[in-house]
C-alpha atoms as a PDB file:
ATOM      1  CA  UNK A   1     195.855  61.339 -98.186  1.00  0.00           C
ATOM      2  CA  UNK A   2     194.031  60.827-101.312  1.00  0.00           C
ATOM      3  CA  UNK A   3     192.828  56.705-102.238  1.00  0.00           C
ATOM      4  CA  UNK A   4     191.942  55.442-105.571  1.00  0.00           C
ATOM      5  CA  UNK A   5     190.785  52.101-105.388  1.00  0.00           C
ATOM      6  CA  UNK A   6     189.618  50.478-109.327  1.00  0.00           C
ATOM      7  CA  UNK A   7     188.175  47.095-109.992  1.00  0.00           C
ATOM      8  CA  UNK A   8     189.065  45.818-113.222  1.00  0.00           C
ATOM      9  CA  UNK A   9     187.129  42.130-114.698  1.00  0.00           C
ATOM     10  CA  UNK A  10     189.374  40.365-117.010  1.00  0.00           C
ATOM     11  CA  UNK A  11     188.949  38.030-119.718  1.00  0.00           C
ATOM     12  CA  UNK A  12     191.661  35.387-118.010  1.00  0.00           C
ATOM     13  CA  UNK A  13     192.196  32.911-115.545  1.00  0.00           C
ATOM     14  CA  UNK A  14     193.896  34.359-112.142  1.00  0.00           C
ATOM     15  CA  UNK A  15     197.025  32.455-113.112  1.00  0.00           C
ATOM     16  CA  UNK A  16     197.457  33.847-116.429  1.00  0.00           C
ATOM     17  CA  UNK A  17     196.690  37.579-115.149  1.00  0.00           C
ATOM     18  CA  UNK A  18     199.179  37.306-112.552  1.00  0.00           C
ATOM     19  CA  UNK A  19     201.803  36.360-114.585  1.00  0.00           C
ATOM     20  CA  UNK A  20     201.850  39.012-116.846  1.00  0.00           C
ATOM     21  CA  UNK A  21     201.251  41.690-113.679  1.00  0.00           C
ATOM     22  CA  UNK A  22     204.516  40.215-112.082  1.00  0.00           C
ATOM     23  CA  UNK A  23     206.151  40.150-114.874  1.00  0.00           C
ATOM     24  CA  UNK A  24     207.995  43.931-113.588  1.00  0.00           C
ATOM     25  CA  UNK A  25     209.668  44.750-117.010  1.00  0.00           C
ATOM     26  CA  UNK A  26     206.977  43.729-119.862  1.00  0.00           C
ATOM     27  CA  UNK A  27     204.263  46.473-118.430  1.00  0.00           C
ATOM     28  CA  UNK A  28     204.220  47.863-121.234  1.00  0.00           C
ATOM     29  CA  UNK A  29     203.702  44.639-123.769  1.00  0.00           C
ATOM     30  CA  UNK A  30     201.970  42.096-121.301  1.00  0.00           C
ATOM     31  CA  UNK A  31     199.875  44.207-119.231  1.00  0.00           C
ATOM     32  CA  UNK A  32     198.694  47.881-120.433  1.00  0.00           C
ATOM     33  CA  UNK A  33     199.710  48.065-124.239  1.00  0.00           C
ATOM     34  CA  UNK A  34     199.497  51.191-125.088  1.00  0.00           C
ATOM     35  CA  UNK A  35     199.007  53.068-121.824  1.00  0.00           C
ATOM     36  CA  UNK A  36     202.111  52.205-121.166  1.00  0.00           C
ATOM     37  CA  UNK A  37     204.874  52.139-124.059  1.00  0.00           C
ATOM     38  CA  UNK A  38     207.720  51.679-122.526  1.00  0.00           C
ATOM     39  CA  UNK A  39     209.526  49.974-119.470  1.00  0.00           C
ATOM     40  CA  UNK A  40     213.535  49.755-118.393  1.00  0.00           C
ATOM     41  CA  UNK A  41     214.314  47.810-115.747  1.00  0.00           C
ATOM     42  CA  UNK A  42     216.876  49.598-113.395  1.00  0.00           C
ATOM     43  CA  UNK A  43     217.891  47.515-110.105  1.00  0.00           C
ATOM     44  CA  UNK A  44     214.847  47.202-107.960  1.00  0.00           C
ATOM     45  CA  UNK A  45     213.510  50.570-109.980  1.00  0.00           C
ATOM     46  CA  UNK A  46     211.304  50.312-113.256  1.00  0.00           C
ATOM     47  CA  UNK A  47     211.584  53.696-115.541  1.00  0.00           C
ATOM     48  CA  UNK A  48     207.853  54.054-117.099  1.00  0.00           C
ATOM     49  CA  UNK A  49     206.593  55.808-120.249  1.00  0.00           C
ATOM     50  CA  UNK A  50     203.076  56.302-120.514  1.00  0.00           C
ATOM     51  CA  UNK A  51     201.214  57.415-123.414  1.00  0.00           C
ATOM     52  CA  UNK A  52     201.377  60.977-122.963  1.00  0.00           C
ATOM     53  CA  UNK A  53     205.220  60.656-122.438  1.00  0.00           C
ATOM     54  CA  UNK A  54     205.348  61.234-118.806  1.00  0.00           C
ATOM     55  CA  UNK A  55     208.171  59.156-117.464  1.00  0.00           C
ATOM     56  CA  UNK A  56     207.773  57.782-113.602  1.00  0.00           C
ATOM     57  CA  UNK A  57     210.315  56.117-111.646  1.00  0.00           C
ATOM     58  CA  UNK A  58     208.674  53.391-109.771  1.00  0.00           C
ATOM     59  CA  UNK A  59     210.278  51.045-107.140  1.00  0.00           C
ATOM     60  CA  UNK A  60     208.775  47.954-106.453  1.00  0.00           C
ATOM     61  CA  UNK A  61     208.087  46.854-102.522  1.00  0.00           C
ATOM     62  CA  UNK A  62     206.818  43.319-103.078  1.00  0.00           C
ATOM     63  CA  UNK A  63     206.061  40.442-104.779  1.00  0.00           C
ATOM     64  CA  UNK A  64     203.953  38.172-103.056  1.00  0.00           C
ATOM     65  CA  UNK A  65     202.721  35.074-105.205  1.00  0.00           C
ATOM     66  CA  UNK A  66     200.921  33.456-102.534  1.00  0.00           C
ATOM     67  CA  UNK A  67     198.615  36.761-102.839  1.00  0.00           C
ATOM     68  CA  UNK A  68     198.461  37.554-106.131  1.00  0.00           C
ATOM     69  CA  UNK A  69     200.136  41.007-105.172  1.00  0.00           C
ATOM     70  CA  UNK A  70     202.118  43.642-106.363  1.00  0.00           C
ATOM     71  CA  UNK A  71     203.030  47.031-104.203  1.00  0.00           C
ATOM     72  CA  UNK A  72     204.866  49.375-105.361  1.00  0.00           C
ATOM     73  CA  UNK A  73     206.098  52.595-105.083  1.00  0.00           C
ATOM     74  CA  UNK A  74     206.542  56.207-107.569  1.00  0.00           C
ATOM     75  CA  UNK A  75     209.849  57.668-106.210  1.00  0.00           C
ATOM     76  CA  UNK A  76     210.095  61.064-108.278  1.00  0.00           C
ATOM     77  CA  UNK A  77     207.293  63.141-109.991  1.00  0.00           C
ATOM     78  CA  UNK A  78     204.835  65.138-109.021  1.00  0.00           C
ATOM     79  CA  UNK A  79     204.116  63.052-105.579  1.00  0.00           C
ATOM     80  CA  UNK A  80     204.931  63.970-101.757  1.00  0.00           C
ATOM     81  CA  UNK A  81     204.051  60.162-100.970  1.00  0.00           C
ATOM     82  CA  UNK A  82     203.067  57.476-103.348  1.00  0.00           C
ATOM     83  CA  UNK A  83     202.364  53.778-102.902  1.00  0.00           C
ATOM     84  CA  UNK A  84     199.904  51.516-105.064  1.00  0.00           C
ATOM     85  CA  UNK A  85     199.214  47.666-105.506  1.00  0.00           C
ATOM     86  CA  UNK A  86     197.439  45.073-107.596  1.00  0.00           C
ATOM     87  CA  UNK A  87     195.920  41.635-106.529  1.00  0.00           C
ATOM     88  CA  UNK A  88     194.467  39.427-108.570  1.00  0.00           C
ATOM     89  CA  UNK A  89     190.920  37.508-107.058  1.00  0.00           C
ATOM     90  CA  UNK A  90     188.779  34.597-108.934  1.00  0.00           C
ATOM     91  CA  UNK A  91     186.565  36.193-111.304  1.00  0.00           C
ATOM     92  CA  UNK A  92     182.691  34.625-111.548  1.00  0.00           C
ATOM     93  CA  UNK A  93     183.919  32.119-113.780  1.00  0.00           C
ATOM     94  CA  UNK A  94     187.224  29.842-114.028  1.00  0.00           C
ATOM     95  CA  UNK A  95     188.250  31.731-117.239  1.00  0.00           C
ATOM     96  CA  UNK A  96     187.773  35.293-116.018  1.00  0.00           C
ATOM     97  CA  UNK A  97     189.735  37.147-112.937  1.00  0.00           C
ATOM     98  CA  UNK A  98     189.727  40.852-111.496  1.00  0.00           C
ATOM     99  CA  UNK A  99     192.543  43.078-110.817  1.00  0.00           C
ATOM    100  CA  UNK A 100     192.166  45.638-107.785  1.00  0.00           C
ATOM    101  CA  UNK A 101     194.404  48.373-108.257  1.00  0.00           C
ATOM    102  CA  UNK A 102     194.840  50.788-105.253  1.00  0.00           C
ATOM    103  CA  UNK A 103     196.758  53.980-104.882  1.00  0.00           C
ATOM    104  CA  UNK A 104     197.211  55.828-102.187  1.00  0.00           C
ATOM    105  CA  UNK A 105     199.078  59.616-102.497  1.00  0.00           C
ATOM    106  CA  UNK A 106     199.748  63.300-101.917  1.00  0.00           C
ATOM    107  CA  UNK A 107     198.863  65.797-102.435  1.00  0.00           C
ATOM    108  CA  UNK A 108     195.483  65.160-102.812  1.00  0.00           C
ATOM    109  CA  UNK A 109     194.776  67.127-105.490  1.00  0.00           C
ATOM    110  CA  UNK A 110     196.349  64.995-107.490  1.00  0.00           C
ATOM    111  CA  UNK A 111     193.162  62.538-107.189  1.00  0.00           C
ATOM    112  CA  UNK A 112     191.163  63.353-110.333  1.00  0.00           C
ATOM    113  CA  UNK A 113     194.299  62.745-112.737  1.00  0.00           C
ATOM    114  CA  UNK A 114     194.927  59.425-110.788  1.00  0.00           C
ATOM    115  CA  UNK A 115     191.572  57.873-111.403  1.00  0.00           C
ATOM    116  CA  UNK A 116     191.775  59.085-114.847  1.00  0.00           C
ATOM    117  CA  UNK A 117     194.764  57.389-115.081  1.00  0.00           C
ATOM    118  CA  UNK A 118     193.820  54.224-113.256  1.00  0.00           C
ATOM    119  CA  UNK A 119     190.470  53.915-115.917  1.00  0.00           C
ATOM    120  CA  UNK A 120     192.931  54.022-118.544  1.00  0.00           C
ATOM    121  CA  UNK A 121     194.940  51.237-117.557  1.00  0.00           C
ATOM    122  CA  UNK A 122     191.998  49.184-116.228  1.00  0.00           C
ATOM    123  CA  UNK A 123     190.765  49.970-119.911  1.00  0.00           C
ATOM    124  CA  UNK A 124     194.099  48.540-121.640  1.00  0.00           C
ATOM    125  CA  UNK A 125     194.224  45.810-119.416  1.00  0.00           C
ATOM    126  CA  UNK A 126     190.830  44.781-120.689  1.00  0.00           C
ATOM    127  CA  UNK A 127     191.537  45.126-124.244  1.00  0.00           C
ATOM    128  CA  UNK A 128     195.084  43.608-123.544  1.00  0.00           C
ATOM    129  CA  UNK A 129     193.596  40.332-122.074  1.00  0.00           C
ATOM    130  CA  UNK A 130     190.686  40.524-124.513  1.00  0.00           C
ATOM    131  CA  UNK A 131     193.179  40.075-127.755  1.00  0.00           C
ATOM    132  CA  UNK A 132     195.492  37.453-125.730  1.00  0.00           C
ATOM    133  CA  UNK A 133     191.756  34.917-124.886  1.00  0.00           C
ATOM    134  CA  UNK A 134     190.817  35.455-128.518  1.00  0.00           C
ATOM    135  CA  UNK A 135     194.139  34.295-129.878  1.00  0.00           C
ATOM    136  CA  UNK A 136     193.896  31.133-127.488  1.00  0.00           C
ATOM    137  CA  UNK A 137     190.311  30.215-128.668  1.00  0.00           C
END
């Protein structure tokens, strides 16, 4: 089974970083603008466009706000097995947090694309919370 595991440093407090990741339908306008452009919440399910129009069905397995965590899972595409989460840790200063994202999945070839993929978003992310701390200062 293949692992990708990203760290991503944010311009934003823990608190504020977690609320947008739990926030399940706004992926797309609170967390990765523009790697993501569109979410639809169905049930327990969240339908995802990303940029290059693929479209995953992903199905969330829990929110726990004690953590700071997110897992989910991608129920349809080109996976065998799928299941990723975020947590959010203290950054090196009050006003800054990280993100690890983790996936795990088959087939393994599949690995390359994912940590593409998982750059990207850790790249939105940054410029995401980078926009949002300038409009507060």
């Amino acid at each position: 089974m293949a692992s990708v595991r990203h760290e991503i440093a944010l311009t934003a407090t823990p608190d504020e970083v977690w609320d947008a990741l739990r926030d399940w339908g706004a992926l797309h306008t609170r967390l990765v603008p523009g790697f993501v452009t569109a979410t639809e919440v169905d049930g327990g399910d969240r339908v995802v466009t990303f940029f290059d129009g693929t479209v995953a069905r992903e199905r969330i397995v829990v929110v726990d706000d004690a953590r700071r965590r997110l897992a989910w899972s991608v129920v349809d595409g080109p996976f065998t097995h799928h299941h990723a989460s975020a947590r959010v840790v203290p950054g090196a200063d009050d006003a800054s947090a990280v993100l690890i994202w983790t996936a795990d999945f088959l087939p393994d070839d599949l690995a390359p694309r994912m940590r593409g993929l998982i750059t990207a978003g850790g790249q939105a992310m940054q410029r995401a919370f980078s926009v949002t701390h300038s409009a507060r200062s």
